[in-house]
PDB file of N, CA and C in Angstrom:
ATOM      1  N   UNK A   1       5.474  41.505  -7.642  1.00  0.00           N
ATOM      2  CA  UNK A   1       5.834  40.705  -8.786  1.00  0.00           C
ATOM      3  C   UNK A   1       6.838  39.627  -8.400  1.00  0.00           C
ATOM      4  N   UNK A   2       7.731  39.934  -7.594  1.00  0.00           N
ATOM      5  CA  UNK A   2       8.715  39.047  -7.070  1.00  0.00           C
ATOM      6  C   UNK A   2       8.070  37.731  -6.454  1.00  0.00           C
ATOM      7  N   UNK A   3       7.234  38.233  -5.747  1.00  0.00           N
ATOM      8  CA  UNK A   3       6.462  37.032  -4.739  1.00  0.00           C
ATOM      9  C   UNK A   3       5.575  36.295  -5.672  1.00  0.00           C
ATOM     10  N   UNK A   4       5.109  37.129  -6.591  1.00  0.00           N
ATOM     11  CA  UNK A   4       4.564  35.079  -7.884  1.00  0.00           C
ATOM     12  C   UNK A   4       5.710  34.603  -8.520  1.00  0.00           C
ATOM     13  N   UNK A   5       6.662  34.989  -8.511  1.00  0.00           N
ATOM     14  CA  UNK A   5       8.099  34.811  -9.125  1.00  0.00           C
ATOM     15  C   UNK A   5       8.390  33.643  -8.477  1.00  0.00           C
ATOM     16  N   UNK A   6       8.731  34.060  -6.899  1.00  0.00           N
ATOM     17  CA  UNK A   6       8.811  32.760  -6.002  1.00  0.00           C
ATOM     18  C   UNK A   6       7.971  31.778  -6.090  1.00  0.00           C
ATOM     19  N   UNK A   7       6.501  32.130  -6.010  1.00  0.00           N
ATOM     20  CA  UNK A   7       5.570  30.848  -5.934  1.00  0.00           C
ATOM     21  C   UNK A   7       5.168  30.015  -7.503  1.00  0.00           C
ATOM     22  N   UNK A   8       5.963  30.816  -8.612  1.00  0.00           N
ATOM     23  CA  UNK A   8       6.412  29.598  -9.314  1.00  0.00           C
ATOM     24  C   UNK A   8       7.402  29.077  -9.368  1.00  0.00           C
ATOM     25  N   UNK A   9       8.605  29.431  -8.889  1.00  0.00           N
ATOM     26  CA  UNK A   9      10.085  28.196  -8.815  1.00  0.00           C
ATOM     27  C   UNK A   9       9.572  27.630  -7.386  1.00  0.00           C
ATOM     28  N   UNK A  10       8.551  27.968  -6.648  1.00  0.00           N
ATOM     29  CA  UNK A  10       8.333  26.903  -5.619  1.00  0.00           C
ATOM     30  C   UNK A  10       7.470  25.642  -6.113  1.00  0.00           C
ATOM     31  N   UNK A  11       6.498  25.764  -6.743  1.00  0.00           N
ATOM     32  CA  UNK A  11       5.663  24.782  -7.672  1.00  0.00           C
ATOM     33  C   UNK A  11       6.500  24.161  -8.703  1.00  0.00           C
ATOM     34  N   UNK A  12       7.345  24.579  -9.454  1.00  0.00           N
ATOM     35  CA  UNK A  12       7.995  24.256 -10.351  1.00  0.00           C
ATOM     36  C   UNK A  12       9.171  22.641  -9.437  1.00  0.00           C
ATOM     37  N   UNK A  13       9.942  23.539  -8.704  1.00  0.00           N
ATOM     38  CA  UNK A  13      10.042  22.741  -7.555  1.00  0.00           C
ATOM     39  C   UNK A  13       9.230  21.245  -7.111  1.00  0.00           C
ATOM     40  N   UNK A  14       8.135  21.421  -6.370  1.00  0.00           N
ATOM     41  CA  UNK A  14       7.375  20.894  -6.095  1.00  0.00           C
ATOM     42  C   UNK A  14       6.975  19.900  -7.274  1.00  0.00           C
ATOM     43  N   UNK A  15       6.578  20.173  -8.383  1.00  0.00           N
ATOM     44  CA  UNK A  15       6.164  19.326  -9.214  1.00  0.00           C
ATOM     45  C   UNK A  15       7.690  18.166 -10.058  1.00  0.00           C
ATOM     46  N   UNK A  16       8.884  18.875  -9.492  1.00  0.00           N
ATOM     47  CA  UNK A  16      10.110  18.025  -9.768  1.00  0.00           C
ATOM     48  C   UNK A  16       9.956  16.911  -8.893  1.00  0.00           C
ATOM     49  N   UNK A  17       9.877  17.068  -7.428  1.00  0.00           N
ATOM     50  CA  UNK A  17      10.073  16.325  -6.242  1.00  0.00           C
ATOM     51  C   UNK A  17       8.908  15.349  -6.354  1.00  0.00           C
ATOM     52  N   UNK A  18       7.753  15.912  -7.123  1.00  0.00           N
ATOM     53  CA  UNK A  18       6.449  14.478  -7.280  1.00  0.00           C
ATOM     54  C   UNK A  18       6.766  13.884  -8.285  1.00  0.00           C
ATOM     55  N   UNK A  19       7.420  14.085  -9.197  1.00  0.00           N
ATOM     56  CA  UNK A  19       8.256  13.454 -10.619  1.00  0.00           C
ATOM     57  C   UNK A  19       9.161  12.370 -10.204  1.00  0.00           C
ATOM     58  N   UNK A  20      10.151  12.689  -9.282  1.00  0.00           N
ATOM     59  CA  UNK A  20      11.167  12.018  -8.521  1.00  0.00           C
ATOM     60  C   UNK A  20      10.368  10.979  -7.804  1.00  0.00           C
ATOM     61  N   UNK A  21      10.009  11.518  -6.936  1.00  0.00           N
ATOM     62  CA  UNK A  21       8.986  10.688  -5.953  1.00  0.00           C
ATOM     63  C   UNK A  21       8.021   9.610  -6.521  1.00  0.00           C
ATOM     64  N   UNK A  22       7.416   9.375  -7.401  1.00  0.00           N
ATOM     65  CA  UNK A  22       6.766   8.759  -8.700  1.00  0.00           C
ATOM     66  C   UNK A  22       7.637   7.968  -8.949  1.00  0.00           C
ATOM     67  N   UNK A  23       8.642   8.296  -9.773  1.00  0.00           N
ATOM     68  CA  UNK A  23      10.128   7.506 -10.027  1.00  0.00           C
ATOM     69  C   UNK A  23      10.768   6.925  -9.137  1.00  0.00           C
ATOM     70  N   UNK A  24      10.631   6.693  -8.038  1.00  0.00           N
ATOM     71  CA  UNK A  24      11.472   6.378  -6.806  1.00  0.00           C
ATOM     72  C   UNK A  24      10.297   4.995  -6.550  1.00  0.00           C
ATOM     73  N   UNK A  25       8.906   5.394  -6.520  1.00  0.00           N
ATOM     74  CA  UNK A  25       8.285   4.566  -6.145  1.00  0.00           C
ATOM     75  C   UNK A  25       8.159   3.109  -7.187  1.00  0.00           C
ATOM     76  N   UNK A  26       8.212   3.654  -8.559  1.00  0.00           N
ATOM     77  CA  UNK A  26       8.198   2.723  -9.599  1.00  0.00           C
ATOM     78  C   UNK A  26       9.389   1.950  -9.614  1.00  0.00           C
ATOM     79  N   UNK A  27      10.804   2.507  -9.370  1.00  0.00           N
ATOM     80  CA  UNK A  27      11.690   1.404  -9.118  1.00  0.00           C
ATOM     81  C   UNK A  27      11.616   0.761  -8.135  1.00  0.00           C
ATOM     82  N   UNK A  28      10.847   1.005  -6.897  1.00  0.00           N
ATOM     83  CA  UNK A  28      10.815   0.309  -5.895  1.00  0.00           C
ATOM     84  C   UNK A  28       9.980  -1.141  -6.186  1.00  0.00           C
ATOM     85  N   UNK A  29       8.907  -0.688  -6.639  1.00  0.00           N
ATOM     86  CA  UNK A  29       7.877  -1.732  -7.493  1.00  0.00           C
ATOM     87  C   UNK A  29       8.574  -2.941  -8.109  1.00  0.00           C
ATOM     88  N   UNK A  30       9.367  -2.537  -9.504  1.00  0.00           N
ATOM     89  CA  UNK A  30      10.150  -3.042 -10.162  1.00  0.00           C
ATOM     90  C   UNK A  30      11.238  -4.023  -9.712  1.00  0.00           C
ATOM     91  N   UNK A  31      11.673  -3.176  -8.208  1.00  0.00           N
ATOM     92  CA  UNK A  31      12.737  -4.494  -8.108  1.00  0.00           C
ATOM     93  C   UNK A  31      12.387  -5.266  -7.021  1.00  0.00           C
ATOM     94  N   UNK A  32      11.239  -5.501  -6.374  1.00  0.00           N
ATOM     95  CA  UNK A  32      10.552  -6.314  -5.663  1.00  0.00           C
ATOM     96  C   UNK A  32       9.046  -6.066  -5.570  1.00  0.00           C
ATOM     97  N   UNK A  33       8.371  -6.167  -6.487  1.00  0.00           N
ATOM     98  CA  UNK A  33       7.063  -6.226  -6.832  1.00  0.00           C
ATOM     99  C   UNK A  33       6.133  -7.274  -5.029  1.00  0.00           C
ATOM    100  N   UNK A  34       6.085  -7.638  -4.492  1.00  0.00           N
ATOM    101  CA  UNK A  34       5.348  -8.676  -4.364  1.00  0.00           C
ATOM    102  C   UNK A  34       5.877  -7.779  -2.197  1.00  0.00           C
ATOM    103  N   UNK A  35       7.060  -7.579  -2.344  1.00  0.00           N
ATOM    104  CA  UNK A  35       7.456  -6.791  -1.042  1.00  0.00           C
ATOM    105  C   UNK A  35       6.834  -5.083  -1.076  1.00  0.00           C
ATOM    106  N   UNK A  36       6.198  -4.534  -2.539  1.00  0.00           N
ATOM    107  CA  UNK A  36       5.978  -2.957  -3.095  1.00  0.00           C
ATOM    108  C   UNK A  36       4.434  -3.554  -2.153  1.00  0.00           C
ATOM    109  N   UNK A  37       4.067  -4.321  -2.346  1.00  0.00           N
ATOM    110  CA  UNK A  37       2.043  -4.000  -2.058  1.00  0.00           C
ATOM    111  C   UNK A  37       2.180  -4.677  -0.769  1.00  0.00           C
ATOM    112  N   UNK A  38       3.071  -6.020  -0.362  1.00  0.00           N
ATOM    113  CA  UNK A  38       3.305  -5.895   0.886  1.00  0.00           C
ATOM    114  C   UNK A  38       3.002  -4.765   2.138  1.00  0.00           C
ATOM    115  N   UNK A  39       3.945  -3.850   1.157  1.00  0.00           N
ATOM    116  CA  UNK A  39       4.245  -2.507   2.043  1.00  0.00           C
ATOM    117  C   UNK A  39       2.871  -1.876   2.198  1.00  0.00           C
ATOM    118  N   UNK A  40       2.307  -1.770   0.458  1.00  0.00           N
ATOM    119  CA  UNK A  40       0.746  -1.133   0.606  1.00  0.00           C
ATOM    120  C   UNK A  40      -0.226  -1.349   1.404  1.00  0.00           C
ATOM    121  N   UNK A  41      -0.160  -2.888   1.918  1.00  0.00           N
ATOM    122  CA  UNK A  41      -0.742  -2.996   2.881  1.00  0.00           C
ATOM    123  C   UNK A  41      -0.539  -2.863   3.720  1.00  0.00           C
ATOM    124  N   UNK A  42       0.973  -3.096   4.587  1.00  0.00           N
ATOM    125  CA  UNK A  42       1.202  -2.604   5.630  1.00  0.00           C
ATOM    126  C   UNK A  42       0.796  -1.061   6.171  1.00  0.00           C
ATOM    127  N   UNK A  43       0.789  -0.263   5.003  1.00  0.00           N
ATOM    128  CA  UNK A  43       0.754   1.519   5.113  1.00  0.00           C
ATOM    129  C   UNK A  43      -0.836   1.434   4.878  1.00  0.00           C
ATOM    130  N   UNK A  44      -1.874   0.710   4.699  1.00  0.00           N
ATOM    131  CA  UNK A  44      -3.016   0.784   4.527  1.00  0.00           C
ATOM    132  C   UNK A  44      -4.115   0.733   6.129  1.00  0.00           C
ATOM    133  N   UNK A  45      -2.955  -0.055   6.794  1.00  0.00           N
ATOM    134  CA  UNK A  45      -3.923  -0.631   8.088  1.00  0.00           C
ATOM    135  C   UNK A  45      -2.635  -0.123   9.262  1.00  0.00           C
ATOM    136  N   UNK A  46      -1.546   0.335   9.435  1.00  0.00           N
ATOM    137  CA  UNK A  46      -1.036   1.070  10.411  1.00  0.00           C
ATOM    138  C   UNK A  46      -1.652   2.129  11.106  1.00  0.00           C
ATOM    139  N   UNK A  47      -1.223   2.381  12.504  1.00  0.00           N
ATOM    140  CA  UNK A  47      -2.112   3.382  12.816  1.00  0.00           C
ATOM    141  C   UNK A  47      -3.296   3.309  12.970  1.00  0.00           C
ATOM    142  N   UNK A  48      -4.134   4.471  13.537  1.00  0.00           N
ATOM    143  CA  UNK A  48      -5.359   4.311  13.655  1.00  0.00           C
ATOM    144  C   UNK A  48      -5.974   4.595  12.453  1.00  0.00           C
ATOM    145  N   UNK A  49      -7.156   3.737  11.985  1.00  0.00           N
ATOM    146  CA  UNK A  49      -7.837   3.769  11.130  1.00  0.00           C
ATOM    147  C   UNK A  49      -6.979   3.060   9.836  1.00  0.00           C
ATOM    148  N   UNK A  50      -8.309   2.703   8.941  1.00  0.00           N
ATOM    149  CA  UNK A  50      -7.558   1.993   7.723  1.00  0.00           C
ATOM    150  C   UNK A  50      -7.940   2.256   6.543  1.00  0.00           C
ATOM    151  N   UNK A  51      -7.378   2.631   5.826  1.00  0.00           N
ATOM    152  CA  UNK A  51      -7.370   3.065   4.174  1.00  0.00           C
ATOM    153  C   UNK A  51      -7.537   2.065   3.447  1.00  0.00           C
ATOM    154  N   UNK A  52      -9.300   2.026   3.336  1.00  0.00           N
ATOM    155  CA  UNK A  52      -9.507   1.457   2.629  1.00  0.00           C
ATOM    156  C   UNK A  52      -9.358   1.223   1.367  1.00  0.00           C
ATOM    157  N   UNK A  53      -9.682   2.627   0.862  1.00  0.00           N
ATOM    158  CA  UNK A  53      -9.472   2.609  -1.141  1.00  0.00           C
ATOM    159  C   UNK A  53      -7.915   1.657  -0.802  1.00  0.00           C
ATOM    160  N   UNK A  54      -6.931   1.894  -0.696  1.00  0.00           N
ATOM    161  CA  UNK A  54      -5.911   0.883  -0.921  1.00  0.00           C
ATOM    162  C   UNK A  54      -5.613  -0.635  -0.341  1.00  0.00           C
ATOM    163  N   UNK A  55      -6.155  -0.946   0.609  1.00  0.00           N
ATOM    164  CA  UNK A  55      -6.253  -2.294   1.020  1.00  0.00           C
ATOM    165  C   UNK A  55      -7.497  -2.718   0.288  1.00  0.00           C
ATOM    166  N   UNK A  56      -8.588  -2.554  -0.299  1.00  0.00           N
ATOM    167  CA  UNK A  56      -9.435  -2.813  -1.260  1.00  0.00           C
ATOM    168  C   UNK A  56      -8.952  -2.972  -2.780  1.00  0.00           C
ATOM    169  N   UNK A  57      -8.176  -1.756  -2.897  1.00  0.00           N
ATOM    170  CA  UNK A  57      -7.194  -2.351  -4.247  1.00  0.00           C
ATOM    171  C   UNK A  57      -6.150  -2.805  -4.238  1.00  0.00           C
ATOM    172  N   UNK A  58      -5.396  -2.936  -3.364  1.00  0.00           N
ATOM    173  CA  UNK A  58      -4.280  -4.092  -3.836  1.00  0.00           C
ATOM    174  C   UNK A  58      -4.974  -5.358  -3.009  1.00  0.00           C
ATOM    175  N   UNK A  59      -5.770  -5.937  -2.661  1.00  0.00           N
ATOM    176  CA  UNK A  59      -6.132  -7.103  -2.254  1.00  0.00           C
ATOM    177  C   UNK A  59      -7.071  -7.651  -3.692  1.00  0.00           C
ATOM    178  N   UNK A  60      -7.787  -6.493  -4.266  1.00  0.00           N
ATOM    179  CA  UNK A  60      -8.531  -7.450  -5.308  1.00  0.00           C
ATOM    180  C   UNK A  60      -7.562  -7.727  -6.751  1.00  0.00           C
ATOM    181  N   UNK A  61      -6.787  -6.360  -6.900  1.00  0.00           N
ATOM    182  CA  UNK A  61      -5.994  -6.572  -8.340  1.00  0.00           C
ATOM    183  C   UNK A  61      -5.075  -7.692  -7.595  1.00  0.00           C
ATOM    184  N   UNK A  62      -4.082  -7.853  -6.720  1.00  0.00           N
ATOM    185  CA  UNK A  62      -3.437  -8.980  -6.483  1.00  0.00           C
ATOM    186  C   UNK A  62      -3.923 -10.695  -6.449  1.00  0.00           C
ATOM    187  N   UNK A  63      -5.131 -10.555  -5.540  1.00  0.00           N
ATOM    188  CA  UNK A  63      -5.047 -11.434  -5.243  1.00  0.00           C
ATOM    189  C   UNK A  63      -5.618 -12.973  -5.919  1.00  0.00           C
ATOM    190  N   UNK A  64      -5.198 -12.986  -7.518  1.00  0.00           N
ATOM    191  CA  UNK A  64      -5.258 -14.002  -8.131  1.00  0.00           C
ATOM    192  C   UNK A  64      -3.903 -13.944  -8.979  1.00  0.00           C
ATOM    193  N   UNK A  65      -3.030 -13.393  -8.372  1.00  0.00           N
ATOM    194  CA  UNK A  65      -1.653 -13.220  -9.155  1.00  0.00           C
ATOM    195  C   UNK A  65      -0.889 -13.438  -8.335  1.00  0.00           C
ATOM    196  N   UNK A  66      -0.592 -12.741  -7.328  1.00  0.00           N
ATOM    197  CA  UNK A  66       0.673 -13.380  -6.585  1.00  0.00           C
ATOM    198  C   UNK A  66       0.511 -12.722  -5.361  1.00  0.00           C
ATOM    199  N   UNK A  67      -0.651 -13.260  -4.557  1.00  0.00           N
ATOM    200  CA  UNK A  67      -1.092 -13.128  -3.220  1.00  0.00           C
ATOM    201  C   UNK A  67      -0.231 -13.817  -2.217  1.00  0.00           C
ATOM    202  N   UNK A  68      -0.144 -15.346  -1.901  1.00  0.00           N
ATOM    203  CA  UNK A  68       1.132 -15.924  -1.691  1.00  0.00           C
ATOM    204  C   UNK A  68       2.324 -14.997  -1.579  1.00  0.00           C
ATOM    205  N   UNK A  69       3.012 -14.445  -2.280  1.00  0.00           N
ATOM    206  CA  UNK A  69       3.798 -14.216  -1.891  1.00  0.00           C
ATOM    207  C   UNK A  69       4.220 -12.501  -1.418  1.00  0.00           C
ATOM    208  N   UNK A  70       2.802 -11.962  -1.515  1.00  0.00           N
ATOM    209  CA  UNK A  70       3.101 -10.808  -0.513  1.00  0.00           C
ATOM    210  C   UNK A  70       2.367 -11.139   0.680  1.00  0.00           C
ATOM    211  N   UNK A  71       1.332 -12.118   1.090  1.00  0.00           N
ATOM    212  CA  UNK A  71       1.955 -12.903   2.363  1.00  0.00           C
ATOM    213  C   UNK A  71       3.102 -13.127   2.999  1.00  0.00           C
ATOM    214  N   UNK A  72       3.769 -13.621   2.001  1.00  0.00           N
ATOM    215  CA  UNK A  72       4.914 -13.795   2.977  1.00  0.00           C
ATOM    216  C   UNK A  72       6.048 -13.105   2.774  1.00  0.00           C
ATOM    217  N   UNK A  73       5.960 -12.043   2.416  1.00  0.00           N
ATOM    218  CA  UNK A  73       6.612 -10.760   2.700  1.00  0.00           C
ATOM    219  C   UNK A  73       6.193 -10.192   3.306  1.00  0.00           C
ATOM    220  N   UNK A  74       4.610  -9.919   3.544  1.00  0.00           N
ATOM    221  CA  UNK A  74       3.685  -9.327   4.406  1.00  0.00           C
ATOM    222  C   UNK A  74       4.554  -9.508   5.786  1.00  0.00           C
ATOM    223  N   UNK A  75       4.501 -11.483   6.018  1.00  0.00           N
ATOM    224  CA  UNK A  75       4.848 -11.795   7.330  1.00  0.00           C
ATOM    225  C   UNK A  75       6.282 -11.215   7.491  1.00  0.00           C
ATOM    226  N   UNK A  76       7.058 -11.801   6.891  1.00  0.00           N
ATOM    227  CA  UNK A  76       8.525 -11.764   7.274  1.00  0.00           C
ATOM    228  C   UNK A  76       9.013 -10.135   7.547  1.00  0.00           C
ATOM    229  N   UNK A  77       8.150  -9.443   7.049  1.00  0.00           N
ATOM    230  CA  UNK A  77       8.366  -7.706   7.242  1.00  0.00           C
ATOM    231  C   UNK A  77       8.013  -7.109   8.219  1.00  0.00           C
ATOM    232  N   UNK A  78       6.582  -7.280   8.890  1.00  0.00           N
ATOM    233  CA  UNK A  78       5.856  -7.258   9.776  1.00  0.00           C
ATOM    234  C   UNK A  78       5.492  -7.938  10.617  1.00  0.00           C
ATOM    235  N   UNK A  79       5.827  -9.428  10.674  1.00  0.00           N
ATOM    236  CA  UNK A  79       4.979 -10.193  11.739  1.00  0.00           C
ATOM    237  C   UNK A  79       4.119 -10.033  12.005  1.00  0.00           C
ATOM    238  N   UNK A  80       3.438 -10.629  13.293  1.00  0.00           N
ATOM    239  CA  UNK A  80       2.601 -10.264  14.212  1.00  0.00           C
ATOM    240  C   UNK A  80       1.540 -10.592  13.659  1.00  0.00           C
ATOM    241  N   UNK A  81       1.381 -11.540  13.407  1.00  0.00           N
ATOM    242  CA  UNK A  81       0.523 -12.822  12.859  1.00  0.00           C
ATOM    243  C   UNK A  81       0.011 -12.693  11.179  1.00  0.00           C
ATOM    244  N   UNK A  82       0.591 -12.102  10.615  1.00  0.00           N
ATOM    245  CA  UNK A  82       0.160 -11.922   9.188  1.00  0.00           C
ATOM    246  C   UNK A  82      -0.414 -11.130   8.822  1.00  0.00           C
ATOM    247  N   UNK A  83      -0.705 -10.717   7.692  1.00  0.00           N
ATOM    248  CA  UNK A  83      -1.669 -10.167   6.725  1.00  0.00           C
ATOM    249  C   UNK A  83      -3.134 -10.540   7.052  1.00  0.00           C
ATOM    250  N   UNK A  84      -3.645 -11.908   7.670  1.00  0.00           N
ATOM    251  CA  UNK A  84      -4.865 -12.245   7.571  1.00  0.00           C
ATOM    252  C   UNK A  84      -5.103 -11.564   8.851  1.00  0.00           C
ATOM    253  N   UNK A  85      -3.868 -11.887  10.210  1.00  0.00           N
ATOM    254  CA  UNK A  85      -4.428 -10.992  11.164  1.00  0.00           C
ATOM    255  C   UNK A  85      -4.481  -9.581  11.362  1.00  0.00           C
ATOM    256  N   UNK A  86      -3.861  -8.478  11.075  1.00  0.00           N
ATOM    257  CA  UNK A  86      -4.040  -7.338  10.310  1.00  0.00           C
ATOM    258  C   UNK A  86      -5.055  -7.019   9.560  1.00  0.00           C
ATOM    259  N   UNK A  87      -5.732  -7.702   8.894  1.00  0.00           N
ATOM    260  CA  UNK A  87      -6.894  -7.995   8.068  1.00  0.00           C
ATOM    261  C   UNK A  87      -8.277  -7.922   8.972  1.00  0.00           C
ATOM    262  N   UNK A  88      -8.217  -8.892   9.925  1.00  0.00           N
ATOM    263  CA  UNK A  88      -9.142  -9.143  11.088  1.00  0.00           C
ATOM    264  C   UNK A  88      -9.058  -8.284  12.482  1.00  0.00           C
ATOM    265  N   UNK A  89      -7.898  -7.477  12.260  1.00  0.00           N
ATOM    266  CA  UNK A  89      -8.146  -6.389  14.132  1.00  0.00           C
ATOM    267  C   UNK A  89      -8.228  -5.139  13.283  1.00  0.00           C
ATOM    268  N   UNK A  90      -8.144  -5.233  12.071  1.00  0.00           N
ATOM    269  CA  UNK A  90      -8.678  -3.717  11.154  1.00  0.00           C
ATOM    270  C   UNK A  90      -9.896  -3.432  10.659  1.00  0.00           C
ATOM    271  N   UNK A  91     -10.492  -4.881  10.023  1.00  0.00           N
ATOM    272  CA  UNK A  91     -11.837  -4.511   9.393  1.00  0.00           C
ATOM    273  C   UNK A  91     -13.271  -5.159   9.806  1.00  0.00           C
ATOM    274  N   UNK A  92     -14.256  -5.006   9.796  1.00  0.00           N
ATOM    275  CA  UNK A  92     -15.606  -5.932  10.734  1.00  0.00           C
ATOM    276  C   UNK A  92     -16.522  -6.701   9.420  1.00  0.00           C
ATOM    277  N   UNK A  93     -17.139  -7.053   9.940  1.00  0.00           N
ATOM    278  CA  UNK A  93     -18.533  -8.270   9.411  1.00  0.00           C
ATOM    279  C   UNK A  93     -18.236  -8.741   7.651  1.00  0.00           C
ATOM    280  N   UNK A  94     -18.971  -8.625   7.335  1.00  0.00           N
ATOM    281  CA  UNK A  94     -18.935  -8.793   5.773  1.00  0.00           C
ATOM    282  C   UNK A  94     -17.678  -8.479   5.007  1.00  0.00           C
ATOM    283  N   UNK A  95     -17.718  -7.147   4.851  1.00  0.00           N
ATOM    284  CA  UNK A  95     -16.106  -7.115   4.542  1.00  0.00           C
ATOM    285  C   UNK A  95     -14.912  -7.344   5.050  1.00  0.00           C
ATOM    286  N   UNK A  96     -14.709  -8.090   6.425  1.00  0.00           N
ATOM    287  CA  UNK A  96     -13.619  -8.560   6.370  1.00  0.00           C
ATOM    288  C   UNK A  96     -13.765 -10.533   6.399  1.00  0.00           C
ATOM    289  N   UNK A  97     -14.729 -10.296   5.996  1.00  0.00           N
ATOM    290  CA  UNK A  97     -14.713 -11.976   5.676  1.00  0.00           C
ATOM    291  C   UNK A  97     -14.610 -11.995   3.940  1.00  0.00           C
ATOM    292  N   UNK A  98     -14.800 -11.186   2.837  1.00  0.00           N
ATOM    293  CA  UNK A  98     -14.762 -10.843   1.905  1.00  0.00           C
ATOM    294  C   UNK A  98     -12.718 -10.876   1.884  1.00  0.00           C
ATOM    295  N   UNK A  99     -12.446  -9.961   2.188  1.00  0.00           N
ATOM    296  CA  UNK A  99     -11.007  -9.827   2.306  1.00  0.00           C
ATOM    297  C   UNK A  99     -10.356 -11.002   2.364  1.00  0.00           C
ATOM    298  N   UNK A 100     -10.459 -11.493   3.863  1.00  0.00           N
ATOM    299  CA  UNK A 100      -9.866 -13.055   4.263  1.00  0.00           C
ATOM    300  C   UNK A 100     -10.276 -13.770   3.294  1.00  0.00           C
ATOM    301  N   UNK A 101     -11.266 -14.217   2.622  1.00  0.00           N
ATOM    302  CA  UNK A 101     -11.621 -14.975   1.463  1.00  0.00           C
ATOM    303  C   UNK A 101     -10.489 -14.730   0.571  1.00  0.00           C
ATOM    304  N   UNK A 102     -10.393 -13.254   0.211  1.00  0.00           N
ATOM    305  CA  UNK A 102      -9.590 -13.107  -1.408  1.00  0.00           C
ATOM    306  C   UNK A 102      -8.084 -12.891  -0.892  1.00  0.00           C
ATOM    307  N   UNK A 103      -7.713 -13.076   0.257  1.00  0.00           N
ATOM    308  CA  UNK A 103      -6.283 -13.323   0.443  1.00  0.00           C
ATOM    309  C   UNK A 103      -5.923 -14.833   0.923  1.00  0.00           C
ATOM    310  N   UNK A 104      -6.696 -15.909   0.980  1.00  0.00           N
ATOM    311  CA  UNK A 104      -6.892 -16.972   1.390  1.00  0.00           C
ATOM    312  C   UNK A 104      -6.470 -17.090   2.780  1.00  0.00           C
ATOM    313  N   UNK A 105      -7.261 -16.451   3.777  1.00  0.00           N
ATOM    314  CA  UNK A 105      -6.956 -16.614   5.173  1.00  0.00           C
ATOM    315  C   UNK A 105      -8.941 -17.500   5.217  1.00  0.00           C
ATOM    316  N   UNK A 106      -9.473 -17.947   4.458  1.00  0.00           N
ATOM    317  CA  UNK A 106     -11.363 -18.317   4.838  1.00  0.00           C
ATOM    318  C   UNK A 106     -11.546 -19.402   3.713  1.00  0.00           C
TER     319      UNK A 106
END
């Protein structure tokens, strides 16, 4: 009885720290919106392999709102030739000419 005891103040727990964590991320959003999806992209194409579901959605919901300028937060955060090049040593044929189009690197 003790031991489901624990594994609900451990969940209970757990579901505080994704509450927080949620909250942590939304003020981050809030007080630099345009450096928040920056980042998304940066964390989308790091590393091997690239996450698409999120470089697919923050490139299409952004990029008739304020693409510009997570470019250039993109750059100034990351370098190393931009967002468009990141764009192009991550993704192939069609879809990354699709991409470069809707971030205006085409």
């Amino acid at each position: 009885m003790s031991g489901s005891c624990g594994l609900v103040l451990i969940l209970e727990q757990l579901e505080q720290l994704s509450d927080i964590f949620c909250f942590a991320l939304t003020v981050k959003c809030v007080q630099n919106k345009t450096g928040y999806f920056a980042e998304r992209l940066y964390d989308s194409m790091k590393g091997l392999g690239t996450d698409d579901d999120t470089l697919i959605r923050v490139v299409v919901s952004r990029c008739e709102v304020d693409m510009l300028e997570i470019k250039t937060q993109f750059a100034r955060k990351y370098g190393k030739g931009g967002l468009g090049k990141w764009i192009m040593d991550d993704t192939s044929g069609d879809y990354r000419d699709l991409l470069l189009m809707l971030v205006g690197e085409k």
